[in-house]
Protein backbone atom coordinates (compact mmCIF):
# COMPACT_ATOMS: atom_id res chain seq x y z
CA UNK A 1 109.68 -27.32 251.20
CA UNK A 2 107.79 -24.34 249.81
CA UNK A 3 106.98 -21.20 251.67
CA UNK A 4 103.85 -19.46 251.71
CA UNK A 5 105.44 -16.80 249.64
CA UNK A 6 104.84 -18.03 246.04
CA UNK A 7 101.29 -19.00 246.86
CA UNK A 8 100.47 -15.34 248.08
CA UNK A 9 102.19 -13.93 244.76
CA UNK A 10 99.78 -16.15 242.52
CA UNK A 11 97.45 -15.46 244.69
CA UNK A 12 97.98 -11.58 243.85
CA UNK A 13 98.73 -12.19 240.08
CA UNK A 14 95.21 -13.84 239.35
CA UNK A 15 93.88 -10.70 241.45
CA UNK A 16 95.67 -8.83 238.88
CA UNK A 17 94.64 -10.74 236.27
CA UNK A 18 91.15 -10.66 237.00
CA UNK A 19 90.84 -6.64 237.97
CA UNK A 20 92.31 -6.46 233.94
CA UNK A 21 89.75 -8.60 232.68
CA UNK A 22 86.90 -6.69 234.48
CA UNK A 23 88.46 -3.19 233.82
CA UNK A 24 88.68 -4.41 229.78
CA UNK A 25 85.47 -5.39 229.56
CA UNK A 26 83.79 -2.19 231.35
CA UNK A 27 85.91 -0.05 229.39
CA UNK A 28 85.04 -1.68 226.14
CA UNK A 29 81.22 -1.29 227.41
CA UNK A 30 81.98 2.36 228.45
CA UNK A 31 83.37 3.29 224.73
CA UNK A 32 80.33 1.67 223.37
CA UNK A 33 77.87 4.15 224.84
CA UNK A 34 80.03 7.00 223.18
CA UNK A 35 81.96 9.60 224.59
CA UNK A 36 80.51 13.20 223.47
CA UNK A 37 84.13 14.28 222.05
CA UNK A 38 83.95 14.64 218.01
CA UNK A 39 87.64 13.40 217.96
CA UNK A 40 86.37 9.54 219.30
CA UNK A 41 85.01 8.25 215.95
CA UNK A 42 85.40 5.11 214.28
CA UNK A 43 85.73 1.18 215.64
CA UNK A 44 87.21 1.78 219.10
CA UNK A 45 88.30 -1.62 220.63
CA UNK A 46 90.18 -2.53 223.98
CA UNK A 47 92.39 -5.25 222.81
CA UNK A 48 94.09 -6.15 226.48
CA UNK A 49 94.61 -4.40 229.70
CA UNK A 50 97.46 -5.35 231.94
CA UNK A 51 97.08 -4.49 235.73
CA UNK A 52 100.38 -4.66 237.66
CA UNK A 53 100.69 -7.41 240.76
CA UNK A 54 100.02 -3.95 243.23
CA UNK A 55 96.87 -3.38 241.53
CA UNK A 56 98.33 0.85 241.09
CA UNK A 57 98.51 0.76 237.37
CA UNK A 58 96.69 -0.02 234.34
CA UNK A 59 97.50 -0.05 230.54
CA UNK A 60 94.58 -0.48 228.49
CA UNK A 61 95.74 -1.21 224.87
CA UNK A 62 92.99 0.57 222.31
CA UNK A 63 92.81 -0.16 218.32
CA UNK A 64 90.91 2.11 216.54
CA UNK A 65 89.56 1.31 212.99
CA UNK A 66 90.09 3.33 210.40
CA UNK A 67 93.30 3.83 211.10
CA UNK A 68 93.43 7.69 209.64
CA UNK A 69 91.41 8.23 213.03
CA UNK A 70 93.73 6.60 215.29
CA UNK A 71 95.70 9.81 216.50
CA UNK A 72 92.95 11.87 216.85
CA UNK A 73 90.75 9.49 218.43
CA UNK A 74 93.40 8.66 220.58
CA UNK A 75 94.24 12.65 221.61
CA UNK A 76 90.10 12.59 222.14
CA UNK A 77 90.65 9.39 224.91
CA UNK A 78 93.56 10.38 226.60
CA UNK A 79 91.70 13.78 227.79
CA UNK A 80 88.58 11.50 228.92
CA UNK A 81 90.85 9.33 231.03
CA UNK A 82 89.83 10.86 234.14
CA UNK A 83 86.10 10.42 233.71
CA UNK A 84 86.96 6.97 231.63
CA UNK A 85 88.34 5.71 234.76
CA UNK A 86 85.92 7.33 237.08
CA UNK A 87 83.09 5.32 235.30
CA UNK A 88 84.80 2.25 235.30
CA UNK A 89 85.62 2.40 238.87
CA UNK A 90 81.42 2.53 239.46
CA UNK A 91 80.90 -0.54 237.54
CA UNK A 92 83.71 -2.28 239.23
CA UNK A 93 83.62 -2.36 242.71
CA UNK A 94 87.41 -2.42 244.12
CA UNK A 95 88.48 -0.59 246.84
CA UNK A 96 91.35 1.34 244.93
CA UNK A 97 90.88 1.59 240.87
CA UNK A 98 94.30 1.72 239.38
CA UNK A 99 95.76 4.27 237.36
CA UNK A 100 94.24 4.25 234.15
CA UNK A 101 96.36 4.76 230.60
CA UNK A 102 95.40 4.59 227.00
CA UNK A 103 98.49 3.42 224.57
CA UNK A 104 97.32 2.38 220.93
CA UNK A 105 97.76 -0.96 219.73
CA UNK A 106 100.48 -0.62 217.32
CA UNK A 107 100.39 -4.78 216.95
CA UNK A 108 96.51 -4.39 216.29
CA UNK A 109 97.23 -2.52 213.19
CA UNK A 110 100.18 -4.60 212.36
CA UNK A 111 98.07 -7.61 212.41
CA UNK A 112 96.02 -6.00 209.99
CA UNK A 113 98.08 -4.81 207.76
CA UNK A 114 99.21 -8.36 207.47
CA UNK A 115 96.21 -9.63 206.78
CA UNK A 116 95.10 -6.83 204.26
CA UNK A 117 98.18 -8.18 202.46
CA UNK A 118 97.32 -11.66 202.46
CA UNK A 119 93.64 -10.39 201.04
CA UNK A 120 95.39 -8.40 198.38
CA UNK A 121 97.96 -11.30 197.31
CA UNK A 122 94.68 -13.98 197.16
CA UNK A 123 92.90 -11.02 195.16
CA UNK A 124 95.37 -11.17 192.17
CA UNK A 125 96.04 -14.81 192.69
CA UNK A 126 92.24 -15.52 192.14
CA UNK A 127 92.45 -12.91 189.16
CA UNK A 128 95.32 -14.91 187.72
CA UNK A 129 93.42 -18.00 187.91
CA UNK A 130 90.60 -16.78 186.47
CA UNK A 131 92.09 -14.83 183.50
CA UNK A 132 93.99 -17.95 182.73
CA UNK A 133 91.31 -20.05 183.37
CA UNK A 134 89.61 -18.03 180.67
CA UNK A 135 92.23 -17.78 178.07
CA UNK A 136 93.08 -21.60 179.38
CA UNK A 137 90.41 -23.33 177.04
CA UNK A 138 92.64 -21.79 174.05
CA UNK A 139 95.54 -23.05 175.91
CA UNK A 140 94.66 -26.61 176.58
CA UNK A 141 93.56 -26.68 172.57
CA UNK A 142 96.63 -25.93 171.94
CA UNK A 143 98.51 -28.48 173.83
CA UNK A 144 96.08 -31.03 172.61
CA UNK A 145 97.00 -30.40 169.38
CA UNK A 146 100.83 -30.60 170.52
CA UNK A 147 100.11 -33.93 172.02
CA UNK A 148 98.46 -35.14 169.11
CA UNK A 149 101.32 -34.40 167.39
CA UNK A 150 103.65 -35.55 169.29
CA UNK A 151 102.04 -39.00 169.38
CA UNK A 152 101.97 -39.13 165.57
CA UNK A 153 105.58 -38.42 165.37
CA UNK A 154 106.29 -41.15 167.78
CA UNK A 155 103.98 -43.57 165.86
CA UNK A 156 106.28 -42.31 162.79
CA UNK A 157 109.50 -42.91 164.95
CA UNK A 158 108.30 -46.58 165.68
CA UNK A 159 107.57 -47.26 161.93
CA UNK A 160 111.13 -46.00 160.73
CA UNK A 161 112.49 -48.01 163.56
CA UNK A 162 110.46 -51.41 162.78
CA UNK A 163 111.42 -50.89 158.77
């Protein structure tokens, strides 16, 4: 039979889970409008937020593009917590806005460094094609030629062998 119990925790959990969705999405709004601190420059984005099941703490996961601004911006966010979470809390009506902390999204930046990889590797496979594409016509020529020749010696090789 099942209790009560797990029902109140999922209960809680999509509590949780919705508080992090609202808190993500009014933070993201928040950075938008600018913060006047001349260390937050650059693409700031809120990439999650996880709220734990007693609704006391947040971690709101920031990116920040280009990367050579990432510490500093990040220094420039963590000191506007307080009012960060202050103006959150007004958008969001809860009775108890959880505590409220920035960590950089290491896997962000991992992610793109993965994919500015992949860009660079299709770069100078496209540049490959296309320089061999280019020298290619004297290529193919040349194996036409080789063909040709081939076929004449096999011509040759059936006459010697029909004689």
């Amino acid at each position: 039979m099942c209790s009560g119990h797990g029902h109140g925790e999922d209960r809680l959990r999509r509590r949780s889970l919705q508080i992090a969705s609202n808190i993500q999405q009014e933070l993201q709004q928040r950075l938008v409008r600018g913060l006047n601190d001349p260390r937050i420059r650059g693409l700031i984005t809120v990439t999650k937020v996880e709220v734990s099941d007693d609704l006391k703490h947040a971690k709101a996961y920031i990116s920040v593009m280009p990367y050579e601004r990432a510490k500093l911006t990040m220094h420039g966010l963590t000191a506007a917590t307080k009012r960060l979470r202050r103006d959150v809390m007004e958008r969001i009506h809860i009775k108890e806005m959880p505590t409220l902390k920035l960590i950089y999204d290491e896997g962000h930046k991992a992610e793109m460094d993965v994919f500015s990889v992949l860009e660079q590797d299709r770069l100078e496979q496209t540049q490959k094609s296309s320089s061999a594409w280019a020298s290619g016509g004297q290529s193919s020529d040349q194996s036409r030629e080789t063909a040709q020749d081939g076929t004449n010696e096999s011509n040759d090789m059936t006459k010697d062998a029909s004689e």
